[in-house]
Each structure stands twice: as C-alpha cells, then as structure tokens.
N, C-alpha and C. Protein backbone atom coordinates (compact mmCIF):
# COMPACT_ATOMS: atom_id res chain seq x y z
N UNK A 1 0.82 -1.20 0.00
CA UNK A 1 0.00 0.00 0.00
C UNK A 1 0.86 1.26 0.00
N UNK A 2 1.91 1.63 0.57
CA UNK A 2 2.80 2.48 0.72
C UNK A 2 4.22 1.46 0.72
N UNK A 3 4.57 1.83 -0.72
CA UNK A 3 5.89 1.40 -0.93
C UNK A 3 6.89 2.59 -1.43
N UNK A 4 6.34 4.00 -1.36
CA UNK A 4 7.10 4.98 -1.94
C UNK A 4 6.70 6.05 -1.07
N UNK A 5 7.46 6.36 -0.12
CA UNK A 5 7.11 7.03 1.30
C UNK A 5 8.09 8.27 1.04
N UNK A 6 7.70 9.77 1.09
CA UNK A 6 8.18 10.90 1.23
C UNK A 6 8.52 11.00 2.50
N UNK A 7 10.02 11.31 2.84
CA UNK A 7 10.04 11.84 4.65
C UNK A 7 10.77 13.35 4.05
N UNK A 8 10.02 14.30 4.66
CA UNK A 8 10.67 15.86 4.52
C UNK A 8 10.75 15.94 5.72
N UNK A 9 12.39 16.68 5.54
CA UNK A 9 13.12 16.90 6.81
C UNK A 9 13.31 18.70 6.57
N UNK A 10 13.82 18.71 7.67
CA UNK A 10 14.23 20.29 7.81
C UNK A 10 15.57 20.30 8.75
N UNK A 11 15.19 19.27 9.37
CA UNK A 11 17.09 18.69 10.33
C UNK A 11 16.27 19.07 12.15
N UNK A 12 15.13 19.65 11.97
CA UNK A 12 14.40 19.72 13.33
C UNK A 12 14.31 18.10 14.32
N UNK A 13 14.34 18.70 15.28
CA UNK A 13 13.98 17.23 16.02
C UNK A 13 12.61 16.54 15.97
N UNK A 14 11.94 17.21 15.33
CA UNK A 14 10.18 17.12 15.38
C UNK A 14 10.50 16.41 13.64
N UNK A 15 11.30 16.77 12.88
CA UNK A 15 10.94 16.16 11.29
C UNK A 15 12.09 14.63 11.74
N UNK A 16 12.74 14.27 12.30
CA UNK A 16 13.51 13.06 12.78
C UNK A 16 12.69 12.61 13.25
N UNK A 17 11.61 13.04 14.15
CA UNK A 17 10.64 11.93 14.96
C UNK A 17 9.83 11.70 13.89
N UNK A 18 9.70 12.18 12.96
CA UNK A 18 8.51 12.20 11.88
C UNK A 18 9.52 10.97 10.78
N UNK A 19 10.55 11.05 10.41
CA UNK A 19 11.36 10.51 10.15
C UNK A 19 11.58 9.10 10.13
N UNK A 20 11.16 8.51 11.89
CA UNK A 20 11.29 7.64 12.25
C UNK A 20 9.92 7.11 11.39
N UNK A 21 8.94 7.46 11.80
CA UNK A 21 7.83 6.87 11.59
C UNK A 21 7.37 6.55 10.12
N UNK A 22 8.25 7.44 9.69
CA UNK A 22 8.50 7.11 8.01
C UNK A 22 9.25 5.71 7.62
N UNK A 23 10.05 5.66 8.45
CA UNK A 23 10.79 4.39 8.03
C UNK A 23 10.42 3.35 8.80
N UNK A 24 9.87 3.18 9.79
CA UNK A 24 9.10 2.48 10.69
C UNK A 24 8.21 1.59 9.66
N UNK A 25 6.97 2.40 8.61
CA UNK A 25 5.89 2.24 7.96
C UNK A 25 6.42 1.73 6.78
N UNK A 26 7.74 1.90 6.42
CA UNK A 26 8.23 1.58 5.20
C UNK A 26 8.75 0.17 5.26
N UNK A 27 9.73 -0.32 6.78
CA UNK A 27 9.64 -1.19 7.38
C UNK A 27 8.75 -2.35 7.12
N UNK A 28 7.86 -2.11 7.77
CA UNK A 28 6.55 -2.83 7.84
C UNK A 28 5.73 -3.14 6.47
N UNK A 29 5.88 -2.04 5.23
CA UNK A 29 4.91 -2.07 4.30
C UNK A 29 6.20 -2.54 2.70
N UNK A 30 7.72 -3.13 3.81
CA UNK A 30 8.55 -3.33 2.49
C UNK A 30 8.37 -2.18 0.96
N UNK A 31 8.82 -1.10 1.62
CA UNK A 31 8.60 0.15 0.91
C UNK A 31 10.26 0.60 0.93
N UNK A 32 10.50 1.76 -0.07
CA UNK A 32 11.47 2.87 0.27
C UNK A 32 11.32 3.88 0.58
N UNK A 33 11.86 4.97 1.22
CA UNK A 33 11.73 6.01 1.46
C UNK A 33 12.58 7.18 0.64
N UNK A 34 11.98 7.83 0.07
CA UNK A 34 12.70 9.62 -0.18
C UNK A 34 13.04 10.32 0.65
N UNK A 35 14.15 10.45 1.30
CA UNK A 35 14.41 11.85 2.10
C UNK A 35 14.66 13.04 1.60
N UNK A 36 13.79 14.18 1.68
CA UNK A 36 14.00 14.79 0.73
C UNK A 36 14.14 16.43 1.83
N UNK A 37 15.41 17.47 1.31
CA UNK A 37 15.61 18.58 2.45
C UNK A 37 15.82 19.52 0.93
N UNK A 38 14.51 20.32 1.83
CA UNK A 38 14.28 22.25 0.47
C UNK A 38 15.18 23.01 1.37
N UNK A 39 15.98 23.67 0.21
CA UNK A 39 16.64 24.79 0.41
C UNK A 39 15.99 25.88 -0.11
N UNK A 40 15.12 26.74 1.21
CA UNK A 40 14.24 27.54 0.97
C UNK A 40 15.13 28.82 0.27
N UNK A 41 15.35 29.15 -0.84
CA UNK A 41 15.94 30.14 -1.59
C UNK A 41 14.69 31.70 -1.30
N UNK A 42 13.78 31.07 -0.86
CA UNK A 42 12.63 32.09 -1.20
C UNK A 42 13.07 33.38 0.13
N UNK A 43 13.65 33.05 1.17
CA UNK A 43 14.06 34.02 1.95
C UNK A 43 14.80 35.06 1.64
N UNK A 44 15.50 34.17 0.63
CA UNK A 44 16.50 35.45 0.29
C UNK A 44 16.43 36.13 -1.02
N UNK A 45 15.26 35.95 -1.49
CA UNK A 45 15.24 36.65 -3.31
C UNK A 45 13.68 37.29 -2.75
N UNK A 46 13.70 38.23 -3.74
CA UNK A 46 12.32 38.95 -3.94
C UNK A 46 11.86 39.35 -5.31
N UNK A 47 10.37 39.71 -5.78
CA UNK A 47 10.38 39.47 -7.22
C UNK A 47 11.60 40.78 -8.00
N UNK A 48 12.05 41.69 -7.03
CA UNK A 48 13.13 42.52 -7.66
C UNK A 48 14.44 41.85 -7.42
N UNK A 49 15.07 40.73 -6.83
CA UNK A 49 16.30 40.58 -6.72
C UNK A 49 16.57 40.07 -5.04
N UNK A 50 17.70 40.47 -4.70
CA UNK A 50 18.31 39.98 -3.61
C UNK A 50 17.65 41.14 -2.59
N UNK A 51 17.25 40.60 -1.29
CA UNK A 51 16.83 41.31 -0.45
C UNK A 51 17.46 41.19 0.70
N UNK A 52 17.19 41.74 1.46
CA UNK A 52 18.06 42.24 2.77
C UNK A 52 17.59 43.08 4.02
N UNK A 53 17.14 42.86 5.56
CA UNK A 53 16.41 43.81 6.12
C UNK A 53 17.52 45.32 6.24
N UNK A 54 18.83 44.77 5.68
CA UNK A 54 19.62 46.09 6.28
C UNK A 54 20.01 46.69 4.93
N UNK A 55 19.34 46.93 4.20
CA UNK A 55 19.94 47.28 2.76
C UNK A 55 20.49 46.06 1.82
N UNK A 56 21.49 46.36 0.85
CA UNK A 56 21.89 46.06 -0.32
C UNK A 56 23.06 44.62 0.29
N UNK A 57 23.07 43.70 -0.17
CA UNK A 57 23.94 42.66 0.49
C UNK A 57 24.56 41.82 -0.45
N UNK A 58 25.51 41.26 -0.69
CA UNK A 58 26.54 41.09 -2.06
C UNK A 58 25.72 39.74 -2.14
N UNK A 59 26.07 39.41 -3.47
CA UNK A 59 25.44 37.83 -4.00
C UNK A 59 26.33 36.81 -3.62
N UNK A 60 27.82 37.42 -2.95
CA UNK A 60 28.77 36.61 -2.35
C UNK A 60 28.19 36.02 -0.74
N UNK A 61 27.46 37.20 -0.03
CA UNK A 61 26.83 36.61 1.17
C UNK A 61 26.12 35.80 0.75
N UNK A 62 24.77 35.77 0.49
CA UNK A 62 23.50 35.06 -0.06
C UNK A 62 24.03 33.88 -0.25
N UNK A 63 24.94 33.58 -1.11
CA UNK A 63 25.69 32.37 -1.72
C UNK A 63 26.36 31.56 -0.29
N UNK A 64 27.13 32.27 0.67
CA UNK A 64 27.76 31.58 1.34
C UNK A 64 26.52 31.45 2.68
N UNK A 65 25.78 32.03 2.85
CA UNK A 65 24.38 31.71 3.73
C UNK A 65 23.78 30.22 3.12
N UNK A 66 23.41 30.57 2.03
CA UNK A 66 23.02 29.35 1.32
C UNK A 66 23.64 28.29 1.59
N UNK A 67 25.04 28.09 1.00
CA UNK A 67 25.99 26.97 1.31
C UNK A 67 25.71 26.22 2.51
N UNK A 68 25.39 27.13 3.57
CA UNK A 68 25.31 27.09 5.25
C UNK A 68 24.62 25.90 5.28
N UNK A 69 23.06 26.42 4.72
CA UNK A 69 22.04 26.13 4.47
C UNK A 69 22.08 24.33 3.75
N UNK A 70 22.49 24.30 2.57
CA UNK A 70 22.84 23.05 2.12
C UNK A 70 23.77 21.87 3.22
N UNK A 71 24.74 22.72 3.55
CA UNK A 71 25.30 21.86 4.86
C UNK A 71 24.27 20.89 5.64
N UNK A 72 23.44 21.81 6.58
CA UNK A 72 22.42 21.44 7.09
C UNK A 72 21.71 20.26 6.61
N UNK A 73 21.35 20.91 5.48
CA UNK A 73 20.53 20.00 4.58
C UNK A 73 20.97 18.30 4.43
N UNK A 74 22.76 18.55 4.18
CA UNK A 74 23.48 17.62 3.98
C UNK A 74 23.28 16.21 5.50
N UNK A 75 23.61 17.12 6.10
CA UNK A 75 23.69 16.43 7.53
C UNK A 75 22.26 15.51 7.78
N UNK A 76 21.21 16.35 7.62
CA UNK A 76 20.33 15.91 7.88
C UNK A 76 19.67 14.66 7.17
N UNK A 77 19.62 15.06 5.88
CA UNK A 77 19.64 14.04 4.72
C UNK A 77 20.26 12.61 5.21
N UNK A 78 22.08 12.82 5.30
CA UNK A 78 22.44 11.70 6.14
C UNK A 78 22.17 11.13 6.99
N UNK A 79 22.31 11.26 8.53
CA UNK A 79 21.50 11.13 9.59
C UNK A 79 19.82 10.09 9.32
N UNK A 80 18.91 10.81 8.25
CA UNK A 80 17.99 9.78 7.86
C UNK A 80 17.90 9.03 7.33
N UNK A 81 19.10 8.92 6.40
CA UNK A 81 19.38 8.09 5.55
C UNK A 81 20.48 7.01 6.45
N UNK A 82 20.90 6.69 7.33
CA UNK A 82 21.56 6.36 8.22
C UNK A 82 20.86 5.40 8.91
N UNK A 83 20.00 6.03 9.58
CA UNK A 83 18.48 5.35 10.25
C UNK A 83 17.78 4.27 9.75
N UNK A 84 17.81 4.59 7.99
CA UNK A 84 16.81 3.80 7.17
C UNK A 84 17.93 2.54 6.75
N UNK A 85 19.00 2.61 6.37
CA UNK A 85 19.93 1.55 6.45
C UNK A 85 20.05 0.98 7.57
N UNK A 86 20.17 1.14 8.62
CA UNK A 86 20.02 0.99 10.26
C UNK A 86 18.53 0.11 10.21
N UNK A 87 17.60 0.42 9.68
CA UNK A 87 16.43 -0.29 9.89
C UNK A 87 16.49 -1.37 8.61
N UNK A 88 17.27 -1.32 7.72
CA UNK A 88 17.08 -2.44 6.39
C UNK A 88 16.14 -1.63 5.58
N UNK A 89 15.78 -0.83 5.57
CA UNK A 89 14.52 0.04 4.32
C UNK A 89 15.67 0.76 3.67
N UNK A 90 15.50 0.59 2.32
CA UNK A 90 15.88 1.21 0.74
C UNK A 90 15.85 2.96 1.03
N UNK A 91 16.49 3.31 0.75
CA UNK A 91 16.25 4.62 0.83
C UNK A 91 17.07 5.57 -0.41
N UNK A 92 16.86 7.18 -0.57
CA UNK A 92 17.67 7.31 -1.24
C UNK A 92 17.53 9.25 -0.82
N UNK A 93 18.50 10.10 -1.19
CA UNK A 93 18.55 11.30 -0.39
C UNK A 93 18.08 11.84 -1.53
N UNK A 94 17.56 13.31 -1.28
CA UNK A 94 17.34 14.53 -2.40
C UNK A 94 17.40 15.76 -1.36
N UNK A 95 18.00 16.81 -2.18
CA UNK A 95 17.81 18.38 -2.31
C UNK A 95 17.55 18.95 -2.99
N UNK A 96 16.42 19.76 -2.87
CA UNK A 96 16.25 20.94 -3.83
C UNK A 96 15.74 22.37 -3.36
N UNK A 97 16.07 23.22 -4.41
CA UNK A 97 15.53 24.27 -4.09
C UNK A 97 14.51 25.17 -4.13
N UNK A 98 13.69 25.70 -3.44
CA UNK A 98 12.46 26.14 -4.22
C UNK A 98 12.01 26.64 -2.60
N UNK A 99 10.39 26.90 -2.81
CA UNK A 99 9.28 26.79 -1.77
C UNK A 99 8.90 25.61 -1.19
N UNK A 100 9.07 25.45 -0.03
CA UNK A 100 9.33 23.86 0.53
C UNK A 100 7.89 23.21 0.08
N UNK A 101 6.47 23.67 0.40
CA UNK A 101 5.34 23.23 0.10
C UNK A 101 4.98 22.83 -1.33
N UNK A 102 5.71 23.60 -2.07
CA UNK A 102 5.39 22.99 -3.28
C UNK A 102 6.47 22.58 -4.21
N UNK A 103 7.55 22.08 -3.54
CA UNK A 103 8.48 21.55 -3.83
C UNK A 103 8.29 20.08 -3.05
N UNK A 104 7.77 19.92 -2.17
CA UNK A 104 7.76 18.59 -1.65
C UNK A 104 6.41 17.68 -2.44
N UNK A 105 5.45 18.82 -2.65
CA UNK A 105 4.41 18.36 -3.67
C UNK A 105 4.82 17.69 -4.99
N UNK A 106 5.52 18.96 -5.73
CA UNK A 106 6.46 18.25 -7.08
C UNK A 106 6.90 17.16 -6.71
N UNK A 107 7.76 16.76 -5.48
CA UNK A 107 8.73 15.57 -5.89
C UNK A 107 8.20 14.65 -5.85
N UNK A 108 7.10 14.46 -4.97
CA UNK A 108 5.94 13.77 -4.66
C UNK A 108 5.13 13.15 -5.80
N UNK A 109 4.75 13.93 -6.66
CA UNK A 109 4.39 13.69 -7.63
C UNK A 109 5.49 13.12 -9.01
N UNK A 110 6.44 13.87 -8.73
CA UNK A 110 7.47 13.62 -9.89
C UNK A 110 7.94 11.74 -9.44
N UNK A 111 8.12 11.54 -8.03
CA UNK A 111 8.62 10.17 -7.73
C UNK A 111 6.94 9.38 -7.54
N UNK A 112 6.20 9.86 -7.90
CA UNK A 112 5.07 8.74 -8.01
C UNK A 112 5.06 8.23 -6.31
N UNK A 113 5.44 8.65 -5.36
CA UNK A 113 5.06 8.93 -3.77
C UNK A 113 3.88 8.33 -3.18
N UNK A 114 3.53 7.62 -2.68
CA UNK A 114 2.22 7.10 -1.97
C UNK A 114 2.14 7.64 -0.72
N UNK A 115 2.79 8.13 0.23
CA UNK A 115 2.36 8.95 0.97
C UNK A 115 3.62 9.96 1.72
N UNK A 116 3.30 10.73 1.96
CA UNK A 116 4.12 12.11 2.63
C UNK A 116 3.98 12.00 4.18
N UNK A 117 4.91 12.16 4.77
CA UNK A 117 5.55 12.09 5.98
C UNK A 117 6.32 13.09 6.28
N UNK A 118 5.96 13.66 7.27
CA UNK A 118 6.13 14.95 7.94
C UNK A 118 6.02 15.25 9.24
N UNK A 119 6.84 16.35 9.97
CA UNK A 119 6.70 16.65 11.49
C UNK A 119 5.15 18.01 11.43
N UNK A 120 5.01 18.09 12.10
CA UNK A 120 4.06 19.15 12.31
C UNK A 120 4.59 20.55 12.48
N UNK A 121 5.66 20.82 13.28
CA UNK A 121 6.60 21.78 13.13
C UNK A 121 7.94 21.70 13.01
N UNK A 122 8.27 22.87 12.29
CA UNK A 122 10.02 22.75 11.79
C UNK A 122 11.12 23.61 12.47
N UNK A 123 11.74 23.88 11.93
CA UNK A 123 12.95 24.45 12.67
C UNK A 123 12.72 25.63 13.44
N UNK A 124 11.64 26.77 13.38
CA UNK A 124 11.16 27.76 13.89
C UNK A 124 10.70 27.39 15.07
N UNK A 125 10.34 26.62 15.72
CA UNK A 125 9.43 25.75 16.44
C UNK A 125 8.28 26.93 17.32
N UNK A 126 7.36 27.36 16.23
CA UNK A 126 6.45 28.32 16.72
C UNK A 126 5.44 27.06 17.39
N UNK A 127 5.67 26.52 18.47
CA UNK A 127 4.77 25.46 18.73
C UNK A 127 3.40 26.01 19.32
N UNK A 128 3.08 27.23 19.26
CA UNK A 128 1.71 28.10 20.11
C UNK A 128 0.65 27.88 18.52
N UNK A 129 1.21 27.46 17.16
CA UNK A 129 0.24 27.05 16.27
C UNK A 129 0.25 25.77 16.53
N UNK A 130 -0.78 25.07 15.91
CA UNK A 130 -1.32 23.96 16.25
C UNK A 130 -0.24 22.83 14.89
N UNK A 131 -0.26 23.82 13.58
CA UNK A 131 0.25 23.21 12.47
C UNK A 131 1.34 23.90 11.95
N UNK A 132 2.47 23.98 11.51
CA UNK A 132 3.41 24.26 10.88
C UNK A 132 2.88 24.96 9.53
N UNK A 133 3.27 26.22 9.38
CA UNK A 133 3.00 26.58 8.02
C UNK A 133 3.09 25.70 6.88
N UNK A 134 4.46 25.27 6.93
CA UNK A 134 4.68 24.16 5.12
C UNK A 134 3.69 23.07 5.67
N UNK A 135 3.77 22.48 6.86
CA UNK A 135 2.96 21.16 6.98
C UNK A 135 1.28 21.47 6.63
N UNK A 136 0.99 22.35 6.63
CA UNK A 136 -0.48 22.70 7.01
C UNK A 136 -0.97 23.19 5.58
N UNK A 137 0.35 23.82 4.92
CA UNK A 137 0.07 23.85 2.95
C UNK A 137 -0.05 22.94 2.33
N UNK A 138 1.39 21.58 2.74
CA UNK A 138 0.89 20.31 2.51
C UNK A 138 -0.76 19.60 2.59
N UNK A 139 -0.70 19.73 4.17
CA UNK A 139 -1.76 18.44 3.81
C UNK A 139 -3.27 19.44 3.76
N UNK A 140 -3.19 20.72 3.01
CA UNK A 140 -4.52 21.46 2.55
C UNK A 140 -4.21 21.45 0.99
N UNK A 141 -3.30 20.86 0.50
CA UNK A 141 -3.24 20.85 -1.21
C UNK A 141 -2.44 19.54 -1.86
N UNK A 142 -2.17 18.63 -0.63
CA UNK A 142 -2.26 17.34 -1.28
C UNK A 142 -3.58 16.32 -1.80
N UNK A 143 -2.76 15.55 -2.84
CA UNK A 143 -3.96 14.77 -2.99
C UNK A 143 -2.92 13.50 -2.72
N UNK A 144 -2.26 13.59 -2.25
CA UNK A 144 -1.96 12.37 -1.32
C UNK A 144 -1.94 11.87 0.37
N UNK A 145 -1.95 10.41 0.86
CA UNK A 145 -2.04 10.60 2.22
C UNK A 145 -0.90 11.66 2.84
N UNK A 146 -1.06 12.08 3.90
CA UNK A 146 0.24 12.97 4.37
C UNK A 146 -0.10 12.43 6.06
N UNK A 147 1.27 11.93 6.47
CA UNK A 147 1.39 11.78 7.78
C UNK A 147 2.17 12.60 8.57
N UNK A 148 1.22 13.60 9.31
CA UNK A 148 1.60 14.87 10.30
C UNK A 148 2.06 13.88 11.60
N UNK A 149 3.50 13.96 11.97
CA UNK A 149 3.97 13.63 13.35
C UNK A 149 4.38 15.07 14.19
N UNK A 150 3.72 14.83 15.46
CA UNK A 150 3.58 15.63 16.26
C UNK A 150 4.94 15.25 17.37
C-alpha cells in the first residue's frame, strides 16, 4: 500500500521523529523512502532581486548563507538516511531548491510517492500554532495521504 514514502526533513527534532515513523511504515509495508531537504531560496530573493532587512547585500553573502544552508541539509539528509539503512529500508537522499510546500508536492508527484511524511513543526518551532506553516500547505493541497507527526 505504501511502498514509496516521502520523509521531509528540515534537520528539526520534530521532522527526525517524523522521520522515524517514516521508516518504521516503510519497514513494515517493504517500501522505500525519499528523504527529501528544500533549500528555501525564497528568503533570500524577492520578485526585484536579492533582499536584505539592512539594505543592499553582495550575492557573495547570499551564496555563502546558502551553502550554510545546504550543509544542514546535507547532515540531515544523512542522519535519515543512516536510520533507514540501520532499519534495512531502501532509501535514497534529495535536495532541492524552491518553496518547501510545493516543492515537496512536485517531488511527490514527480517520484510517483504514496504517501508524505512529515513533522508538524520545523525548525522555527512556533509550537503556540497547532500546524506548521509548510505542513499545514501540505496536507490542505495534497492529494496524497500525508502523515503529520507531532
């Protein structure tokens, strides 16, 4: 039933617990998992260009913020991908860049995905909302199952 399981990470401790349960289900349902970590580019561009709250900021920062950013990404990616070998489930890593909500949708769709796996909140940990912004875009414009771990 679920042999092609999305886990989106953000490297939060809440998308690892979500993580688990991804590979847990994949486990059990002899599935693989996608780990898949967005490098939200959207923070730092605007429809005029590079933005900045303090003025004008070189494309050399942006670039090496970013990098930062992919690091993260890197780590995290591993780490789940670590887990899922650790458990015997197939797995395989991705990054990309974009708007996390509809970038996790695309891949979702692009890898033919049976269900999406997710923490409820991410690295911000505004935990006084009930749902995570990207999680809550997800599962209001999927048309696939999406599993919110809390």
């Amino acid at each position: 039933m679920f042999e092609r399981i999305l886990l989106a990470t953000d490297g939060s401790k809440n998308s690892e617990k979500a993580g688990k349960y991804g590979i847990e289900l994949a486990k059990l349902s002899g599935g693989k998992v996608t780990i898949l970590y967005i490098v939200d580019v959207g923070k730092f561009v605007s429809p005029v260009g590079l933005i900045s709250p303090f003025g004008g900021v070189s494309a050399d920062a942006i670039d090496g913020v970013l990098a930062g950013i992919r690091e993260i990404g890197e780590k995290a990616t591993l780490h789940m991908d670590e887990l899922a070998k650790a458990s015997g489930v197939a797995s395989e890593r991705l990054m990309v860049e974009g708007n996390p909500p509809t970038e996790i949708l695309r891949v979702a769709e692009d890898k033919k995905i049976d269900v999406i796996v997710m923490g409820s909140i991410g690295k911000t940990g505004l935990e006084r909302f009930l749902l995570g912004s990207v999680a809550e875009k997800v599962v209001r414009t999927s048309k696939l199952p999406v599993l919110i771990v809390r």
